[in-house]
N, C-alpha and C. Protein backbone atom coordinates (compact mmCIF):
# COMPACT_ATOMS: atom_id res chain seq x y z
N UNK A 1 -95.14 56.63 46.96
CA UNK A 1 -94.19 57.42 46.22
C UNK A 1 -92.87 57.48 46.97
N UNK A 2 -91.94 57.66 46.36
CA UNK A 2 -90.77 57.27 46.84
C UNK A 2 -90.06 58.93 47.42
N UNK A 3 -89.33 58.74 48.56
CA UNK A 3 -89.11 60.31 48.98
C UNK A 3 -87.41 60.03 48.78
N UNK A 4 -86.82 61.29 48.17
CA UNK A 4 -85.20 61.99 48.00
C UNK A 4 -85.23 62.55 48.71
N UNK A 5 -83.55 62.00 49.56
CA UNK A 5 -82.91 62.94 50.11
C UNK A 5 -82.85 64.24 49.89
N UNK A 6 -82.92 65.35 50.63
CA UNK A 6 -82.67 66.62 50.29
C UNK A 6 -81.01 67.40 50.71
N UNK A 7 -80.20 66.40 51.14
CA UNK A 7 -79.24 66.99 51.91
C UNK A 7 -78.17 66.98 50.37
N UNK A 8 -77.38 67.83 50.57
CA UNK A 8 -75.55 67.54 49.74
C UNK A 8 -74.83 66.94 49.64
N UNK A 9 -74.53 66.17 48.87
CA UNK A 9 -73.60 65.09 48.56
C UNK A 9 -72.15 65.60 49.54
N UNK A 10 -72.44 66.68 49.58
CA UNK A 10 -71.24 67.29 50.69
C UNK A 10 -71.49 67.15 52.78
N UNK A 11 -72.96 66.64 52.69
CA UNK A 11 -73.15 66.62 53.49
C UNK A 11 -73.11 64.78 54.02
N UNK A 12 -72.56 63.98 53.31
CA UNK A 12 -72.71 62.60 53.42
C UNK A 12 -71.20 61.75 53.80
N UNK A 13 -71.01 60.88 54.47
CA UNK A 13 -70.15 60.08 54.55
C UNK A 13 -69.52 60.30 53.68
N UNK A 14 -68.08 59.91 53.82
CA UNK A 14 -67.07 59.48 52.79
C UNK A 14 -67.22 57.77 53.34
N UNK A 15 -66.97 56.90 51.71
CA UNK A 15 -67.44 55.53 52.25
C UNK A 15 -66.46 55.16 51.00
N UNK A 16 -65.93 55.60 49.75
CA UNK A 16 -65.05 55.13 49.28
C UNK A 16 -63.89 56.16 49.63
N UNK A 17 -63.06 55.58 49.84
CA UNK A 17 -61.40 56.19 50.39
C UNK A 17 -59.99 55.85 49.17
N UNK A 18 -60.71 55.08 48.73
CA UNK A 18 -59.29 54.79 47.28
C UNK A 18 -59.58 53.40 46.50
N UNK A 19 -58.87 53.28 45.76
CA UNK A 19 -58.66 51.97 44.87
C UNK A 19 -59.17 51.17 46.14
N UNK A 20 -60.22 49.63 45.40
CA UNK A 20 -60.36 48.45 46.45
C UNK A 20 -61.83 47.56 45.96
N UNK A 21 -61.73 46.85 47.22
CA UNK A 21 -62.85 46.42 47.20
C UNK A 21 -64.32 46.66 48.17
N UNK A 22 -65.37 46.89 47.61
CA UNK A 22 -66.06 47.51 48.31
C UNK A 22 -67.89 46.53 47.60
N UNK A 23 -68.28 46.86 48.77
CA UNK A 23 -69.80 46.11 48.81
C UNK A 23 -71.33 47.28 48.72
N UNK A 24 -71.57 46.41 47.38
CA UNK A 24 -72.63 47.69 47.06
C UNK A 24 -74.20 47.04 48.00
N UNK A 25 -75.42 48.16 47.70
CA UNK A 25 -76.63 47.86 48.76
C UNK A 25 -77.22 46.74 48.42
N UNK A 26 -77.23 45.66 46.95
CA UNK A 26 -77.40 44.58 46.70
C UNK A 26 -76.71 43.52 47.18
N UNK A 27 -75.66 43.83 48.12
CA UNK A 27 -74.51 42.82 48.15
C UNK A 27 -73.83 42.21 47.25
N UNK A 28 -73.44 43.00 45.84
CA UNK A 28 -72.52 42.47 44.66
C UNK A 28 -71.27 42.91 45.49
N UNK A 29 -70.40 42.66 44.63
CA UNK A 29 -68.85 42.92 44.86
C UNK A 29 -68.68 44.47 44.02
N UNK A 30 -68.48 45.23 43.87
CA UNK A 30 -68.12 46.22 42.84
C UNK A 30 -66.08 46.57 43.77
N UNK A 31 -65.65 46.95 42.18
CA UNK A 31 -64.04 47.26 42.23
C UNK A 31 -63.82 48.87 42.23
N UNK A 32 -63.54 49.34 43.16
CA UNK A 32 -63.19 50.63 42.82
C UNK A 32 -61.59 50.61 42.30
N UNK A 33 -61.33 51.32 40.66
CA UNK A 33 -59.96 51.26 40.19
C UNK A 33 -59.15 53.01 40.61
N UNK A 34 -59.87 53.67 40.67
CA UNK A 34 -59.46 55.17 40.36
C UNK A 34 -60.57 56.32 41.16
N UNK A 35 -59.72 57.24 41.82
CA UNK A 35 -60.39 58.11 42.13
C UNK A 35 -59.98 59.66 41.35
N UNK A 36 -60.44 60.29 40.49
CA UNK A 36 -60.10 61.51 40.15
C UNK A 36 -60.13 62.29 40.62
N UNK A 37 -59.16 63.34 41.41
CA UNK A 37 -59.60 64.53 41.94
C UNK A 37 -59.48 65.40 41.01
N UNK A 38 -59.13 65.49 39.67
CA UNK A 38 -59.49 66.95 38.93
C UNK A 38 -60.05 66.34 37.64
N UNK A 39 -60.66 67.02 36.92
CA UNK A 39 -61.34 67.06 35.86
C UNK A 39 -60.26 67.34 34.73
N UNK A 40 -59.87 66.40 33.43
CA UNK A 40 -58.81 66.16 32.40
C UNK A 40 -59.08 67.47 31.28
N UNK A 41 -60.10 67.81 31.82
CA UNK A 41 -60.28 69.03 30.84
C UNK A 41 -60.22 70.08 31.47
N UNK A 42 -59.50 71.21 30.74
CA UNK A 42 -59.27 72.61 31.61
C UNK A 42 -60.26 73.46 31.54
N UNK A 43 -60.83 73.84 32.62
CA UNK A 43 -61.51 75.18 32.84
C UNK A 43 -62.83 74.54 33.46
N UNK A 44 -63.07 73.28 33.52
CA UNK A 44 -64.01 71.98 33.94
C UNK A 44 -64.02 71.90 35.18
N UNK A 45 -65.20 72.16 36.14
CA UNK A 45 -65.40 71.67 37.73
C UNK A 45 -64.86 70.18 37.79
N UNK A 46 -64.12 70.22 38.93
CA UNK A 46 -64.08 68.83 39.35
C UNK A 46 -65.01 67.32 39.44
N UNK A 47 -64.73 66.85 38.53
CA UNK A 47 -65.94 65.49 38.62
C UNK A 47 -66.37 65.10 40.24
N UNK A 48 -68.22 65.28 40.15
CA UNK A 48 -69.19 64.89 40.96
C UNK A 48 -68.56 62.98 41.41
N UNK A 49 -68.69 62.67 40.06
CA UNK A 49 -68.85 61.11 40.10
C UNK A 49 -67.07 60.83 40.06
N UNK A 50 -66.22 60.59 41.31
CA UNK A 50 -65.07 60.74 40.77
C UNK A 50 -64.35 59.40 40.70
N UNK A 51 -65.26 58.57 41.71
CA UNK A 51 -64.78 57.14 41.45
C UNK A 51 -65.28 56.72 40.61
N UNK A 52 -63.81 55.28 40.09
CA UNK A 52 -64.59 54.76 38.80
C UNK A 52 -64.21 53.07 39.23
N UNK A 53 -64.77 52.33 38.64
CA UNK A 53 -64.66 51.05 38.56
C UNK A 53 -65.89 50.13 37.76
N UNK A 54 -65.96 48.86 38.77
CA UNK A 54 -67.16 47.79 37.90
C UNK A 54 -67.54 47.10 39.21
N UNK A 55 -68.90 46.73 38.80
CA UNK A 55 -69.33 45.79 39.67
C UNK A 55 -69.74 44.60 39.16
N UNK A 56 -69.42 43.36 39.95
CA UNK A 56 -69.89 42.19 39.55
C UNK A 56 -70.77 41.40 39.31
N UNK A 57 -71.41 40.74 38.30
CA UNK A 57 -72.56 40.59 38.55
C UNK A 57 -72.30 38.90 37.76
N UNK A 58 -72.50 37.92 38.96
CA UNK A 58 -72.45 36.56 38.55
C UNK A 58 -73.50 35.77 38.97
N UNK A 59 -73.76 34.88 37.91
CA UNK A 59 -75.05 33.80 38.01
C UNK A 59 -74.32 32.53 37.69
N UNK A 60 -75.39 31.49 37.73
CA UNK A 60 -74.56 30.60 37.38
C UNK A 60 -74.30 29.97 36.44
N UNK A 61 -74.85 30.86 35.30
CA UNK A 61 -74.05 30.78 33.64
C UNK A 61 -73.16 31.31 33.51
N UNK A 62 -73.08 32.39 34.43
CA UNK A 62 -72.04 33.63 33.39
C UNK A 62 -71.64 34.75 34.18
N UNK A 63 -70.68 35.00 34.39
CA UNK A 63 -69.97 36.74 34.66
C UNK A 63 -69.68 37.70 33.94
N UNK A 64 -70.08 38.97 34.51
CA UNK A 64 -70.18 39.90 33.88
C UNK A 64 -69.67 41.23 34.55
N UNK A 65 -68.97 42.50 33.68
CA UNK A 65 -68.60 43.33 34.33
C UNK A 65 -69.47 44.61 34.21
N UNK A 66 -70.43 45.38 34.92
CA UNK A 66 -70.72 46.63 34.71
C UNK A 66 -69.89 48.00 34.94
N UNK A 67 -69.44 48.30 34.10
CA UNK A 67 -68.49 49.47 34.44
C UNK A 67 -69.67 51.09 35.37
N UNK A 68 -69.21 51.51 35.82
CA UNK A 68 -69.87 52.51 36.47
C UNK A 68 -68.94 53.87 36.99
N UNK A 69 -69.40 54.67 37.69
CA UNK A 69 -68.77 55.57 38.52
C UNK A 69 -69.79 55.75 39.92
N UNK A 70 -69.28 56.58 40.55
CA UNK A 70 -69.56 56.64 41.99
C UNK A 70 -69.30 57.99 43.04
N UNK A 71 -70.17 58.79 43.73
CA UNK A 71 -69.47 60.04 44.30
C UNK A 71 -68.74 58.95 45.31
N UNK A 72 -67.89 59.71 46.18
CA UNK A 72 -67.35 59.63 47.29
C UNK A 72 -68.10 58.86 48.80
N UNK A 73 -69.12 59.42 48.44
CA UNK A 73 -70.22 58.93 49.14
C UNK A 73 -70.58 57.70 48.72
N UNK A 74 -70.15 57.01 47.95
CA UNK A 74 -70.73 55.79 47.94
C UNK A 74 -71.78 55.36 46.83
N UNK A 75 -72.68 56.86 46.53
CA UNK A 75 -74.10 56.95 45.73
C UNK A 75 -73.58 56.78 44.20
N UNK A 76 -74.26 56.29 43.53
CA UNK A 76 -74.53 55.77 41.65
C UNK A 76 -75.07 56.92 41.28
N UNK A 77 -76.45 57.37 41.76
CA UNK A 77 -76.56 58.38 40.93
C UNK A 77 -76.92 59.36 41.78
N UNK A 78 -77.43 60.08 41.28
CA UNK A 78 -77.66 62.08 42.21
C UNK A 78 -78.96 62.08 42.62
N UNK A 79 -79.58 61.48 42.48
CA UNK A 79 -81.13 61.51 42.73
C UNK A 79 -81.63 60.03 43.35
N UNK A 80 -81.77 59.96 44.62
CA UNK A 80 -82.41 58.55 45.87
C UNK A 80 -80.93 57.66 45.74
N UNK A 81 -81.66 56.65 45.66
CA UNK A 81 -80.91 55.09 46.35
C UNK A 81 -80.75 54.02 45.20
N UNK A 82 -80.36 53.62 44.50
CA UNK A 82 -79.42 52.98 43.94
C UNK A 82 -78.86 51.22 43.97
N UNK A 83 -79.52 50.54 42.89
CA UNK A 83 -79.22 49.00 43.56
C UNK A 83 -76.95 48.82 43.79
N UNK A 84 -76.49 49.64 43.01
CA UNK A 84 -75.55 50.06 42.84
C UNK A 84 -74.36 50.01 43.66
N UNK A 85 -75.22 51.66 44.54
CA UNK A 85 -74.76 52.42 45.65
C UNK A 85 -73.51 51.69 46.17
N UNK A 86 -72.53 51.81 46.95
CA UNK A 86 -71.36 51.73 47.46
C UNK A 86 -71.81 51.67 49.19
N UNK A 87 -71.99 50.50 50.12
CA UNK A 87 -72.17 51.10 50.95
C UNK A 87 -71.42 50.62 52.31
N UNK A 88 -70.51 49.94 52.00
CA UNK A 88 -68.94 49.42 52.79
C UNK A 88 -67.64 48.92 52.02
N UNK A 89 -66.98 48.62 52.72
CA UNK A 89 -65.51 48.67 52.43
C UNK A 89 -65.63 47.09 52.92
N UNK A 90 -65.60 46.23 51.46
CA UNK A 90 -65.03 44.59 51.77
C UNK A 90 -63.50 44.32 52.21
């Protein structure tokens, strides 16, 4: 059975820092375009997931873009580990 982290997304690295290129735990390429620090709607907590971009995903038929988001930390989603995940700066 697979064990989750129990710590806070507040308690983790910062591993995306801005617009770029960055290397997810599969070794794809993913693009970070945008980081939001406030939420476009008023009265709305600040977005969890605030980076946004795509990651790449090429074979040798075809390329393709997955659009996604990302905390700060690097993580896809809120719960474990992630083929996704964000986990250096290319």
């Amino acid at each position: 059975m697979k064990t989750y982290p129990t710590g806070a997304f507040s308690d983790m690295p910062t591993i995306i820092d801005g617009p770029g290129r960055y290397i997810t735990r599969k070794g794809k390429v993913a693009h970070v375009d945008r980081i939001r620090t406030t939420n476009s709607a008023p009265g709305l907590p600040p977005s969890t997931f605030a980076a946004t971009g795509h990651v790449e995903h090429v074979t040798t038929r075809s390329k393709r873009q997955e659009y996604t988001s990302w905390h700060v930390s690097g993580r896809n989603v809120a719960k474990g580990e992630h083929s996704n995940d964000i986990v250096r700066k290319d």
